[in-house]
PDB file of N, CA and C in Angstrom:
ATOM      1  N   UNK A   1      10.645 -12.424  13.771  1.00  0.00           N
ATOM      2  CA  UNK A   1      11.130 -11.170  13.220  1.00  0.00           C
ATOM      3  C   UNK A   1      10.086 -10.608  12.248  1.00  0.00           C
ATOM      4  N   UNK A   2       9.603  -9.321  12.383  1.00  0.00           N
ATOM      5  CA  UNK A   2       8.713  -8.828  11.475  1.00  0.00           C
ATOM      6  C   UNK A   2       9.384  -8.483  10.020  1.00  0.00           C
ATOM      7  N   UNK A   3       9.108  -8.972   9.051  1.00  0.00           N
ATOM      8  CA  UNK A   3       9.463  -8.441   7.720  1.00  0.00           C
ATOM      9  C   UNK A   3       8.670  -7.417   6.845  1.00  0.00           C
ATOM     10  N   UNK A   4       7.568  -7.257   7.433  1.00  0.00           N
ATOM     11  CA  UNK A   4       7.085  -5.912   6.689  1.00  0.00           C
ATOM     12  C   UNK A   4       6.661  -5.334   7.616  1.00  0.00           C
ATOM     13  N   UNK A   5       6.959  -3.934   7.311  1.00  0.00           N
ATOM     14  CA  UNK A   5       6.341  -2.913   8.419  1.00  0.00           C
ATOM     15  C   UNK A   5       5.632  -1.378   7.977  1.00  0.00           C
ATOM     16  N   UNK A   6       4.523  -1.535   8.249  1.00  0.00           N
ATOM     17  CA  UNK A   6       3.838  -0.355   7.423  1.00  0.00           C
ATOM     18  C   UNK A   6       3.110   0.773   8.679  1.00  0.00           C
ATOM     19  N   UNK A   7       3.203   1.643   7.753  1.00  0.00           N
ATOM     20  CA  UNK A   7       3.339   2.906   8.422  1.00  0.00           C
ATOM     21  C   UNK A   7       2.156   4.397   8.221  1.00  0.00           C
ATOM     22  N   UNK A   8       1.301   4.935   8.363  1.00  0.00           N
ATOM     23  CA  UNK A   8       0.843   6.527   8.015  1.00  0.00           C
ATOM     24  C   UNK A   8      -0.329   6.312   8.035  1.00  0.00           C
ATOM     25  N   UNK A   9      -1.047   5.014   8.499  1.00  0.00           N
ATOM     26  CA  UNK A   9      -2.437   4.660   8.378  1.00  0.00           C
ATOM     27  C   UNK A   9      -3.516   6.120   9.192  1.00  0.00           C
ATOM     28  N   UNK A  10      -4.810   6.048   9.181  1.00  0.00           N
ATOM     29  CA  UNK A  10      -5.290   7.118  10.039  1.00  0.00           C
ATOM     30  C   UNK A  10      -6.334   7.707  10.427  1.00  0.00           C
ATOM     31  N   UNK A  11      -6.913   8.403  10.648  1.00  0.00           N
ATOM     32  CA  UNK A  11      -8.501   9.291  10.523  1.00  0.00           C
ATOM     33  C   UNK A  11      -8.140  10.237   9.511  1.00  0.00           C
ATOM     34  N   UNK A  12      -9.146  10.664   8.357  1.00  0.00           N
ATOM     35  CA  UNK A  12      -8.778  11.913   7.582  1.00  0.00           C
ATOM     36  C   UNK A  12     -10.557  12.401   7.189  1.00  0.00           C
ATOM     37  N   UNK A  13     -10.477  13.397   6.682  1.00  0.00           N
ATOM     38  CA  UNK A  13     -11.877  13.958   6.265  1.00  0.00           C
ATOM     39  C   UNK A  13     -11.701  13.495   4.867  1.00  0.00           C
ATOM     40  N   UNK A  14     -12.922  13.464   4.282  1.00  0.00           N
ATOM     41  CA  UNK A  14     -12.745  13.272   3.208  1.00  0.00           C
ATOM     42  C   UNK A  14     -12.089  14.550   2.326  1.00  0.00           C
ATOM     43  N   UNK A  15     -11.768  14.263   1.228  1.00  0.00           N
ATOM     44  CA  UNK A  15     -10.611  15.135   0.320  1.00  0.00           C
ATOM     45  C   UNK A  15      -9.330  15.469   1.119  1.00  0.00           C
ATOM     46  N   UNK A  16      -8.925  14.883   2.582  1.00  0.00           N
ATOM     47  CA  UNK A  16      -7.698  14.502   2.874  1.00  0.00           C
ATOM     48  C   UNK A  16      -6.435  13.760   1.964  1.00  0.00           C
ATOM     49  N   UNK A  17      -5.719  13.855   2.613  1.00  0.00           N
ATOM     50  CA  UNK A  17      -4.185  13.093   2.427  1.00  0.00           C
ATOM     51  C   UNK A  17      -3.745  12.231   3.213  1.00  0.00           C
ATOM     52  N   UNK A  18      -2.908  10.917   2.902  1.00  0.00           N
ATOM     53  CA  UNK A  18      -2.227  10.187   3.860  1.00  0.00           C
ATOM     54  C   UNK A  18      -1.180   9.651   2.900  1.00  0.00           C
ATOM     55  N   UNK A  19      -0.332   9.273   3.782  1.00  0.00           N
ATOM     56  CA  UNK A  19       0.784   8.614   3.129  1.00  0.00           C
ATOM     57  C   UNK A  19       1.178   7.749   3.799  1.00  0.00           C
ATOM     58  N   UNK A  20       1.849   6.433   3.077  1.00  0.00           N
ATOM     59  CA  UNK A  20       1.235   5.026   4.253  1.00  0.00           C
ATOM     60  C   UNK A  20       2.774   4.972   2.868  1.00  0.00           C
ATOM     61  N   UNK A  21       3.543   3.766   4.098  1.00  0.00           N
ATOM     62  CA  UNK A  21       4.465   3.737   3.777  1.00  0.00           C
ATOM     63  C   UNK A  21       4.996   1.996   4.367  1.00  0.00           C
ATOM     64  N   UNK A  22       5.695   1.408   3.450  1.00  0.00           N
ATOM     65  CA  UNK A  22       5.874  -0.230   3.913  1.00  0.00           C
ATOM     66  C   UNK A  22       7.577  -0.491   3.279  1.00  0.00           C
ATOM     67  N   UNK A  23       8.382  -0.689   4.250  1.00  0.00           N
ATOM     68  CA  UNK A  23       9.339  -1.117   4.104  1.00  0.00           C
ATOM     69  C   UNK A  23       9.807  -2.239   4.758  1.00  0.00           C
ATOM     70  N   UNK A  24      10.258  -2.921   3.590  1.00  0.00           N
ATOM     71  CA  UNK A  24      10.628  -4.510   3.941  1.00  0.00           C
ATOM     72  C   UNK A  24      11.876  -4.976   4.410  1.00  0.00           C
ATOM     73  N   UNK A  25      12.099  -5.993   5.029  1.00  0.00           N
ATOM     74  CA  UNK A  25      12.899  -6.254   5.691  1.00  0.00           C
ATOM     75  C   UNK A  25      13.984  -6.746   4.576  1.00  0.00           C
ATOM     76  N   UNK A  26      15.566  -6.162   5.101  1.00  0.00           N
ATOM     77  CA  UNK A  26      16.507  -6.085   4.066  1.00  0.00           C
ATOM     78  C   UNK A  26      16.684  -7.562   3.762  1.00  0.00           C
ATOM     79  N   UNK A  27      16.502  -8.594   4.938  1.00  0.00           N
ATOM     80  CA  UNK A  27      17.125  -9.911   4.731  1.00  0.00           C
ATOM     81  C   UNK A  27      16.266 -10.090   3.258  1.00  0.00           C
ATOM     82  N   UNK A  28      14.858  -9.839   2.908  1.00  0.00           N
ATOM     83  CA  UNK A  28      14.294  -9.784   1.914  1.00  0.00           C
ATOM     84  C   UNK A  28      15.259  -9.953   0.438  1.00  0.00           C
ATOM     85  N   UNK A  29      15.369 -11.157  -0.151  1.00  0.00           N
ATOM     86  CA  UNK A  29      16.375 -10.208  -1.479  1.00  0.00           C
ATOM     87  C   UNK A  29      15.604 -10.709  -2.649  1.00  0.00           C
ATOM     88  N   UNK A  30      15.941  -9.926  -3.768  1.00  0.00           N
ATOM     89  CA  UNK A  30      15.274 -10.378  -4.658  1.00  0.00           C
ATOM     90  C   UNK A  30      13.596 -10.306  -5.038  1.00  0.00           C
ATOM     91  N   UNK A  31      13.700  -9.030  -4.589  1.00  0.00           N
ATOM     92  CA  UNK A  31      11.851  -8.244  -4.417  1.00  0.00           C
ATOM     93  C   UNK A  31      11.865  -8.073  -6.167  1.00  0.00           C
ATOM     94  N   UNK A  32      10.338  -8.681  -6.112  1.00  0.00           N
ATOM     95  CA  UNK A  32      10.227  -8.425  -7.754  1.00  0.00           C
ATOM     96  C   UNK A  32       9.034  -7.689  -7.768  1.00  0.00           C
ATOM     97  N   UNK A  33       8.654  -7.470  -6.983  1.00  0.00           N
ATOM     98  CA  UNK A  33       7.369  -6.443  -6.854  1.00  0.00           C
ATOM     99  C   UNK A  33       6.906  -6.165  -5.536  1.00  0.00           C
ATOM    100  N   UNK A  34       6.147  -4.695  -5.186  1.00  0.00           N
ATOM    101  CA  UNK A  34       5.778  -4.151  -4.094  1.00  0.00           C
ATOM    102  C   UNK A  34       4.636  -3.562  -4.087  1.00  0.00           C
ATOM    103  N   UNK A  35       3.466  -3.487  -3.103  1.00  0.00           N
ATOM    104  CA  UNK A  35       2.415  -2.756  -3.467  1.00  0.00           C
ATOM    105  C   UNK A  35       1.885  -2.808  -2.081  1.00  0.00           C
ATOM    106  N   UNK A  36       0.237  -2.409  -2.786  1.00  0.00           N
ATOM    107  CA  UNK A  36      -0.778  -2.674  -1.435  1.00  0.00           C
ATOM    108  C   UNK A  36      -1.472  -3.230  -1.938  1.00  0.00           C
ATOM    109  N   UNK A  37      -2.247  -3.584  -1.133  1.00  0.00           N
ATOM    110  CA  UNK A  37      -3.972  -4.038  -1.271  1.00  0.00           C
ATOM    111  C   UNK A  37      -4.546  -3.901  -0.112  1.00  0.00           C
ATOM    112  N   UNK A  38      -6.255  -3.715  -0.335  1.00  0.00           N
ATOM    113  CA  UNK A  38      -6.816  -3.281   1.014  1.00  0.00           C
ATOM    114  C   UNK A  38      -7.970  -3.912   0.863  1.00  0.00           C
ATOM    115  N   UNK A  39      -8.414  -4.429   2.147  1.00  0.00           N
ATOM    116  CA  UNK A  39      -9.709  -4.848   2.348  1.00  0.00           C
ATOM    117  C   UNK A  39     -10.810  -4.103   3.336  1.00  0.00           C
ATOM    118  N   UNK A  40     -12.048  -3.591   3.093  1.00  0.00           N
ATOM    119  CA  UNK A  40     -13.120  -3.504   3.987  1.00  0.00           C
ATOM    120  C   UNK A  40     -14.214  -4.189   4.305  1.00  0.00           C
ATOM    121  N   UNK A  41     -14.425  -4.345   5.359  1.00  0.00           N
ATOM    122  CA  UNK A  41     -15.726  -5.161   6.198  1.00  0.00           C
ATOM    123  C   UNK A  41     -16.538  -5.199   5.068  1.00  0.00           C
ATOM    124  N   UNK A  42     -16.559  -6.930   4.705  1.00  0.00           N
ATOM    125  CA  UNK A  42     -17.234  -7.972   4.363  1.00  0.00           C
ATOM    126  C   UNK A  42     -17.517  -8.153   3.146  1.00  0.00           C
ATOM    127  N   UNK A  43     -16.414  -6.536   2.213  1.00  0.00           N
ATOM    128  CA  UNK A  43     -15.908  -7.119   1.256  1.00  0.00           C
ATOM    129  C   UNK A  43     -14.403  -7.974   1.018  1.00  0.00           C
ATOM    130  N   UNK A  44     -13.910  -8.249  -0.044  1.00  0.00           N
ATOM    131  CA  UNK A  44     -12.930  -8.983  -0.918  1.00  0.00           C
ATOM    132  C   UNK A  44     -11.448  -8.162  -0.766  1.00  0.00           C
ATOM    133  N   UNK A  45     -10.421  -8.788  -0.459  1.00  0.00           N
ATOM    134  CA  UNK A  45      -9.290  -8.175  -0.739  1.00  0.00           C
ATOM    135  C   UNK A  45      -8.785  -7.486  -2.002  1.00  0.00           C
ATOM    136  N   UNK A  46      -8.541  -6.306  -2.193  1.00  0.00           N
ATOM    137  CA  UNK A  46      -8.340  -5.706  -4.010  1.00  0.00           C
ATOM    138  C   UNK A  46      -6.571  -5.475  -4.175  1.00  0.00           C
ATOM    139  N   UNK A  47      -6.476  -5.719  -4.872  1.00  0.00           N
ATOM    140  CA  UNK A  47      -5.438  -4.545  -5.340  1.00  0.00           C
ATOM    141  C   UNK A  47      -5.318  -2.755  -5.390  1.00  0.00           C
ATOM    142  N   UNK A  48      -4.352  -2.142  -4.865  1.00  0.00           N
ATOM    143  CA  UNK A  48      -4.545  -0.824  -4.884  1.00  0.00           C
ATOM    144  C   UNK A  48      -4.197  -0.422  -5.902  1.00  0.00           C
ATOM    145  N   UNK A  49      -2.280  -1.001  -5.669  1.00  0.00           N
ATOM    146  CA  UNK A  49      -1.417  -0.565  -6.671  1.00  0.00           C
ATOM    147  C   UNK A  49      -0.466  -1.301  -5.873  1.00  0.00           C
ATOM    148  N   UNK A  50       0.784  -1.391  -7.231  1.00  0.00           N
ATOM    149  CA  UNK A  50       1.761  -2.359  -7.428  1.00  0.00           C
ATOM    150  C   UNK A  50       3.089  -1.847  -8.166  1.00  0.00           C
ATOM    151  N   UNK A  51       4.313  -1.689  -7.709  1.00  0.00           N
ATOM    152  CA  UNK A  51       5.088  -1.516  -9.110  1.00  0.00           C
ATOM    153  C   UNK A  51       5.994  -2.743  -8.710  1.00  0.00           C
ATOM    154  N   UNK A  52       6.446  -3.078  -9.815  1.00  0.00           N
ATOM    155  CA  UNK A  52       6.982  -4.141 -10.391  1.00  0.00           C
ATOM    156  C   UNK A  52       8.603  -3.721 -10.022  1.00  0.00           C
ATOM    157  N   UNK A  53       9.806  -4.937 -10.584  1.00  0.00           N
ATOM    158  CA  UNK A  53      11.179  -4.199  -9.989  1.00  0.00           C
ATOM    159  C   UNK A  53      11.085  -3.394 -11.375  1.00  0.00           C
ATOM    160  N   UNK A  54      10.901  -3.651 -12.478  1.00  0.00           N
ATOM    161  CA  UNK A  54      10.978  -3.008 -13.732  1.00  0.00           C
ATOM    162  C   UNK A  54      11.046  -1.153 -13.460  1.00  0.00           C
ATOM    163  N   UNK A  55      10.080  -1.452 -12.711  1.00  0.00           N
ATOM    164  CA  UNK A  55       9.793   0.289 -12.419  1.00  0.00           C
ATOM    165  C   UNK A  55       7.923   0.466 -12.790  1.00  0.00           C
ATOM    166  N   UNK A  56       7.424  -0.304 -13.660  1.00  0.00           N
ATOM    167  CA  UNK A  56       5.918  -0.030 -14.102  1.00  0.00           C
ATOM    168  C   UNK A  56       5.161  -0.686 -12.922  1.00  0.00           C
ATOM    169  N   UNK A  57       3.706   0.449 -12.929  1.00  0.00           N
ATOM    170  CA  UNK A  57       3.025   0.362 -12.170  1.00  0.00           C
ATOM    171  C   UNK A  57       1.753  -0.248 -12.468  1.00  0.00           C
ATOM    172  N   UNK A  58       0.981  -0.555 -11.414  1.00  0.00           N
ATOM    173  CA  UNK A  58      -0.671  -1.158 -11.757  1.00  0.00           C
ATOM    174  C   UNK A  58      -1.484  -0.520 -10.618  1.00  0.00           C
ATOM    175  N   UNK A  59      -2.252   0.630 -11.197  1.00  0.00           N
ATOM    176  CA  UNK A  59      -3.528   0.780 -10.091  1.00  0.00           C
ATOM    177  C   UNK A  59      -4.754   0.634 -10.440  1.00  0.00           C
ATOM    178  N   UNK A  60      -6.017   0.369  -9.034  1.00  0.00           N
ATOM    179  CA  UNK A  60      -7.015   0.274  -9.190  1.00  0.00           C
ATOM    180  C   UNK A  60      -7.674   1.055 -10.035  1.00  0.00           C
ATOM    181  N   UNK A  61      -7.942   0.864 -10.907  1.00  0.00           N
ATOM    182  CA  UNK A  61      -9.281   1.810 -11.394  1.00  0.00           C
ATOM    183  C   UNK A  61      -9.812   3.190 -10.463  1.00  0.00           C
ATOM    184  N   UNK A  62     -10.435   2.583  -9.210  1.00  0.00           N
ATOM    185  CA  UNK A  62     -10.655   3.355  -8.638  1.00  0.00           C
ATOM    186  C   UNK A  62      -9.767   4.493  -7.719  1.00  0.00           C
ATOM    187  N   UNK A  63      -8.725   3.718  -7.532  1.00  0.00           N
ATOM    188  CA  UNK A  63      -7.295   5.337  -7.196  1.00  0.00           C
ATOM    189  C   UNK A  63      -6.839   5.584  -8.280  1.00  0.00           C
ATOM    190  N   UNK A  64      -7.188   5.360  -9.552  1.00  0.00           N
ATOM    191  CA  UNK A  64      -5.982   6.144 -10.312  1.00  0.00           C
ATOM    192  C   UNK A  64      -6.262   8.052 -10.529  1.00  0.00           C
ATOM    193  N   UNK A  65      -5.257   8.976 -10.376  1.00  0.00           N
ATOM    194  CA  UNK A  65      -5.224   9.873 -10.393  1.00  0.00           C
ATOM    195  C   UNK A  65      -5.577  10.692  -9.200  1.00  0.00           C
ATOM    196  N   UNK A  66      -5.821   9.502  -8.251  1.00  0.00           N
ATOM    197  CA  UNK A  66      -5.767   9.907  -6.996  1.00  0.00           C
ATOM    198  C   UNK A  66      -4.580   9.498  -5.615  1.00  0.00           C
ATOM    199  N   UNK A  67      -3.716   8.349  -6.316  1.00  0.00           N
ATOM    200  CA  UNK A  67      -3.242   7.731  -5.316  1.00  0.00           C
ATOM    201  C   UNK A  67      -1.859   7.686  -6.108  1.00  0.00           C
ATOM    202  N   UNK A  68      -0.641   7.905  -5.691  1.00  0.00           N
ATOM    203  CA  UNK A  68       0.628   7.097  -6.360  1.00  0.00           C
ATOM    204  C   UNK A  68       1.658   6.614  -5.230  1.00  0.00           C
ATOM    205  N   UNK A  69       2.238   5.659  -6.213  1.00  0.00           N
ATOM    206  CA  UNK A  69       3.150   4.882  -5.217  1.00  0.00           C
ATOM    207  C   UNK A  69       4.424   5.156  -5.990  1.00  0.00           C
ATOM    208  N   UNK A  70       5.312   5.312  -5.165  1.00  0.00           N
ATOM    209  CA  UNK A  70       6.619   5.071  -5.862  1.00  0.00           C
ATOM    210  C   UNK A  70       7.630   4.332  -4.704  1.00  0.00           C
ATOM    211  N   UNK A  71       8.931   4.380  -4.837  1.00  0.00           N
ATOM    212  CA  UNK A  71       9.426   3.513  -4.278  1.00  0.00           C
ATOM    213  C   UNK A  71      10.990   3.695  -4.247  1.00  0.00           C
ATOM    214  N   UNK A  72      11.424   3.219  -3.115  1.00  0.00           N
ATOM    215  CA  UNK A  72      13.253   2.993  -3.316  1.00  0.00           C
ATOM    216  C   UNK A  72      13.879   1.906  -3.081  1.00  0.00           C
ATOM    217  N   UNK A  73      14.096   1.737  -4.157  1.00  0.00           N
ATOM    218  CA  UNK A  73      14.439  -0.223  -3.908  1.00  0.00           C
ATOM    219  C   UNK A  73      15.802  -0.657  -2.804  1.00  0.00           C
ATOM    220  N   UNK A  74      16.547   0.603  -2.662  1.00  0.00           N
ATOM    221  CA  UNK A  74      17.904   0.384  -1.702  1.00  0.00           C
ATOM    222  C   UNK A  74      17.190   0.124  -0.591  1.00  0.00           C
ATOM    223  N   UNK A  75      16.013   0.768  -0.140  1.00  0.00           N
ATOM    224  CA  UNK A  75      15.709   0.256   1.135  1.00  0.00           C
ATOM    225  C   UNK A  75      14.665  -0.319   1.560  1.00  0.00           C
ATOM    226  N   UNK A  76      14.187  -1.296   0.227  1.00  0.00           N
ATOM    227  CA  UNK A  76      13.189  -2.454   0.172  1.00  0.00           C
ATOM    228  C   UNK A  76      11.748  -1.330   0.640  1.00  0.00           C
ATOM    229  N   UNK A  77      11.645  -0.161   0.463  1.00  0.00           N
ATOM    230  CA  UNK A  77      10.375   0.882   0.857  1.00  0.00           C
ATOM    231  C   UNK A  77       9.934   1.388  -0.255  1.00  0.00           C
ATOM    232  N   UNK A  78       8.376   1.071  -0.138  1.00  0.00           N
ATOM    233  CA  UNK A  78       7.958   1.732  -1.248  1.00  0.00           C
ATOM    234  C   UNK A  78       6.614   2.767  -0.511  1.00  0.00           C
ATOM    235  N   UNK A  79       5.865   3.597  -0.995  1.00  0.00           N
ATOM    236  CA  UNK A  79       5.321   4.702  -0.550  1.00  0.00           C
ATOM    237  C   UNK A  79       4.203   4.971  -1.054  1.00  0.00           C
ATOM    238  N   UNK A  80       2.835   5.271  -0.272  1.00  0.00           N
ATOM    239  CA  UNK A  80       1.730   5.047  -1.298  1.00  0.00           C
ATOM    240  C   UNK A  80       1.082   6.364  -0.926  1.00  0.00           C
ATOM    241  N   UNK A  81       1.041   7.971  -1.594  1.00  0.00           N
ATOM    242  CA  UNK A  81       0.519   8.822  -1.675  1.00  0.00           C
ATOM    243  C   UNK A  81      -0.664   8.862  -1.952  1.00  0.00           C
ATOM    244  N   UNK A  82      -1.737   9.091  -0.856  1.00  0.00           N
ATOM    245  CA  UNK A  82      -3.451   8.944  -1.277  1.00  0.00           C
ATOM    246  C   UNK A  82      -3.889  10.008  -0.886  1.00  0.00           C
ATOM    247  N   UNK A  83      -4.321  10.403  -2.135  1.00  0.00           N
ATOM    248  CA  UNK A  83      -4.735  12.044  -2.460  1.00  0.00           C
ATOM    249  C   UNK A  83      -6.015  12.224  -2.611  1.00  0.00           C
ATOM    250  N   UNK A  84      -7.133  12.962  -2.268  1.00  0.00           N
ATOM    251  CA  UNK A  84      -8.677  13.317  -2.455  1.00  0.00           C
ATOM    252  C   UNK A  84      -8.729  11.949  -2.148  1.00  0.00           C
ATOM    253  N   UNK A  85      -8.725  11.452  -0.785  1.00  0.00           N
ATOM    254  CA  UNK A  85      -9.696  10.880   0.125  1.00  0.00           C
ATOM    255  C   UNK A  85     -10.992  10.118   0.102  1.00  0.00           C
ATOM    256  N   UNK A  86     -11.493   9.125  -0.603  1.00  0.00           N
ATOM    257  CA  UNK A  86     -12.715   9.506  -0.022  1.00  0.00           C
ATOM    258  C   UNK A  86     -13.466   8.497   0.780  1.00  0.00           C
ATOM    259  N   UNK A  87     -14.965   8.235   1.636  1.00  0.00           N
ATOM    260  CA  UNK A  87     -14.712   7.581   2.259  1.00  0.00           C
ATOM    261  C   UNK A  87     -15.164   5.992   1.926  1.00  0.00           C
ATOM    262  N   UNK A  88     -14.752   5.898   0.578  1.00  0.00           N
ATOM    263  CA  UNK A  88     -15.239   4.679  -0.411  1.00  0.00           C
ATOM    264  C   UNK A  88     -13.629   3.755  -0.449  1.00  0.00           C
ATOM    265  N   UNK A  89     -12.932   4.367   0.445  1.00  0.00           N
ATOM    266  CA  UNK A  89     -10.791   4.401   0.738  1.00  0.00           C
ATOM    267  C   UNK A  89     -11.072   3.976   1.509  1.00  0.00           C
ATOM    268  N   UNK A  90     -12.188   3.904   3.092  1.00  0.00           N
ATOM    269  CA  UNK A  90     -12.368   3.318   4.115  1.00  0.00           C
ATOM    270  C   UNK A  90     -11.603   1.585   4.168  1.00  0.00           C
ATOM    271  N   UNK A  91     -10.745   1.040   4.750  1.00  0.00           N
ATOM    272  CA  UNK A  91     -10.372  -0.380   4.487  1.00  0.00           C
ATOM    273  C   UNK A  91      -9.010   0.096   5.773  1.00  0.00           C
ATOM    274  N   UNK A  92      -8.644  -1.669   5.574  1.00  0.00           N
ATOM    275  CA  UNK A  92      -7.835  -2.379   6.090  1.00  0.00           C
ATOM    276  C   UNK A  92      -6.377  -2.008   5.177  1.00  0.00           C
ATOM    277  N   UNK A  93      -5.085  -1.424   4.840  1.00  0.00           N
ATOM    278  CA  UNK A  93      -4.321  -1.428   3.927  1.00  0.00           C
ATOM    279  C   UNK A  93      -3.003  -2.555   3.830  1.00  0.00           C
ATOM    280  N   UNK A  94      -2.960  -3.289   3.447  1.00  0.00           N
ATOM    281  CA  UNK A  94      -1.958  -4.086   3.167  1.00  0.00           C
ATOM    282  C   UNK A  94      -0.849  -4.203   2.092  1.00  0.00           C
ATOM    283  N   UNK A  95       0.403  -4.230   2.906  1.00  0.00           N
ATOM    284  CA  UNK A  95       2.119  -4.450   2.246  1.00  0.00           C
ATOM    285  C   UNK A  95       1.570  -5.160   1.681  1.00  0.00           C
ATOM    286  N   UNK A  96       2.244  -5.593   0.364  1.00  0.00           N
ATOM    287  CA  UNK A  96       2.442  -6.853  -0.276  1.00  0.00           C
ATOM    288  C   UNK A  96       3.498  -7.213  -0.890  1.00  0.00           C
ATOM    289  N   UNK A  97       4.781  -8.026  -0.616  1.00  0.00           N
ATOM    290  CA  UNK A  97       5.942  -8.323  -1.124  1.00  0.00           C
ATOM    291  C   UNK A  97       6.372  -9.649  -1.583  1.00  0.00           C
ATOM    292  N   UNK A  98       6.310  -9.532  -2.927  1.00  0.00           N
ATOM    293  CA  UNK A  98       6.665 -10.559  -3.944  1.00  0.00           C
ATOM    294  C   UNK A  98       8.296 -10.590  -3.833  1.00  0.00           C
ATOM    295  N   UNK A  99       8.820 -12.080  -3.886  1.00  0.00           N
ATOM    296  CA  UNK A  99      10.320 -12.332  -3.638  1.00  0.00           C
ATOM    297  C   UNK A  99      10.094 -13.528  -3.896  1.00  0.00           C
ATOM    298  N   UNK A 100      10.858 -14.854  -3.279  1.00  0.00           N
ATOM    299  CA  UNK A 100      10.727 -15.987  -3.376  1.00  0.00           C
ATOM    300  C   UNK A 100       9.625 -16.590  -3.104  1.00  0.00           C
ATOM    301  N   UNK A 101       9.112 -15.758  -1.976  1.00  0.00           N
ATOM    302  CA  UNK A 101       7.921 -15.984  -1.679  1.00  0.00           C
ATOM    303  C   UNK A 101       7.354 -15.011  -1.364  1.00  0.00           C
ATOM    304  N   UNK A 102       5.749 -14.642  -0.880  1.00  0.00           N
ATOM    305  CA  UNK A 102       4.932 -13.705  -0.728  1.00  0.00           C
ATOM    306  C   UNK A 102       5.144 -13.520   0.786  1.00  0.00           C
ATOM    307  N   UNK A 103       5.236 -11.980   1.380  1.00  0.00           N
ATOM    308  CA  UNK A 103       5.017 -11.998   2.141  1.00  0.00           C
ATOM    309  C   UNK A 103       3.932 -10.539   2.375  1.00  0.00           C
ATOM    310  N   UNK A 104       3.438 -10.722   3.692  1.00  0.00           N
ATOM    311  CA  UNK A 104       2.228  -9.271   4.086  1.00  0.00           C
ATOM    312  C   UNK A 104       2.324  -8.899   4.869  1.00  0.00           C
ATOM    313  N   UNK A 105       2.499  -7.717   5.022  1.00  0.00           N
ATOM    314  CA  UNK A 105       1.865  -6.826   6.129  1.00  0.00           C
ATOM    315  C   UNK A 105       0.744  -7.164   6.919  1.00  0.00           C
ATOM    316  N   UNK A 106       0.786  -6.769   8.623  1.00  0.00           N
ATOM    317  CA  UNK A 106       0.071  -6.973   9.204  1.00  0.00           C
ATOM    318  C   UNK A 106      -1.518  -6.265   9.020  1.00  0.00           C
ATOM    319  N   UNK A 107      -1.038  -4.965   8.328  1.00  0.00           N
ATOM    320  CA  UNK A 107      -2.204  -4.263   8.221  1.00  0.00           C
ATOM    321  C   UNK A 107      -2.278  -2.907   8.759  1.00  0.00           C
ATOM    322  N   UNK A 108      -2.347  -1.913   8.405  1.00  0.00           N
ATOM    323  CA  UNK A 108      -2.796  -0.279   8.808  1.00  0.00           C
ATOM    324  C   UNK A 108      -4.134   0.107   8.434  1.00  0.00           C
ATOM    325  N   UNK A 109      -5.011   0.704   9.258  1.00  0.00           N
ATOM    326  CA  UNK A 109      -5.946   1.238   9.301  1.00  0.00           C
ATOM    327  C   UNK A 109      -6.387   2.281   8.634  1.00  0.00           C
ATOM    328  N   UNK A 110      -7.009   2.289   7.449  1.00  0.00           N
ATOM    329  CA  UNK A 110      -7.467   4.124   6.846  1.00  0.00           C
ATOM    330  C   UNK A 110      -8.851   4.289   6.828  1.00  0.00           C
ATOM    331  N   UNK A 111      -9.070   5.095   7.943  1.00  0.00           N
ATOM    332  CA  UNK A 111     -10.618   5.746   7.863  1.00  0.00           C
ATOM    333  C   UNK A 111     -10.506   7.213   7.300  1.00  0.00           C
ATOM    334  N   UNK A 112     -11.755   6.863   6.639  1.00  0.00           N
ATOM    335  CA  UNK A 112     -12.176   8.721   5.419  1.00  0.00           C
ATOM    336  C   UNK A 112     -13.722   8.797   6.136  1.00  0.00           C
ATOM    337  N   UNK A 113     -13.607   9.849   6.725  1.00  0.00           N
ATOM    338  CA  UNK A 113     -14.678  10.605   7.123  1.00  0.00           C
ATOM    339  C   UNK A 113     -15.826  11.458   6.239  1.00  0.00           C
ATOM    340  N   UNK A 114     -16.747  11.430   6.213  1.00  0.00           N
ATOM    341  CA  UNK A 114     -17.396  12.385   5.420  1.00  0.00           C
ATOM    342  C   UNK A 114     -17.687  13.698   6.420  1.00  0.00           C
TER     343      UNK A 114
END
């Protein structure tokens, strides 16, 4: 059974938009945090951004004021708005769901074009 399933990955030009979206599977209980992280060829897995159940968030350095996530906890989905593009965003994007245990997304694709 798949428990995370993510969604809006894509081709964009740079100073594009996407919205990539990961909702977890309800059997899931007890989510104490939701986010992404993304990796590109033959670098390191990062953090994007994260919010906590609290409601507070954590982003990269490098998306902040470009990217937000928010979220609806009734339906274990949270939502990652990535705004001005660019193609330094190029990566692999990954769910990430904290609960009893960790679980991930398989992975969505975001290419930024110049």
């Amino acid at each position: 059974q798949v428990q995370v399933v993510e969604s809006g990955g894509g081709l964009v030009q740079s100073g594009g938009s996407l919205r990539l979206s990961c909702a977890a599977s309800r059997i899931i209980s007890s989510i104490t945090a939701m986010g992404w992280y993304r990796q590109a060829p033959g670098k390191q897995r990062e953090l994007v951004a994260t919010i906590s159940r609290s409601g507070s968030t954590t982003y990269a350095d490098s998306v902040k004021g470009r990217f937000t996530l928010s979220r609806d906890n009734a339906k274990n989905t949270v939502y990652l708005q990535m705004n001005n593009l660019k193609p330094e965003d190029t990566a692999v994007y990954y769910c990430n769901v904290n609960a009893v245990r960790t679980y991930w997304g398989q992975g969505t694709q975001v290419t930024v074009s110049s």
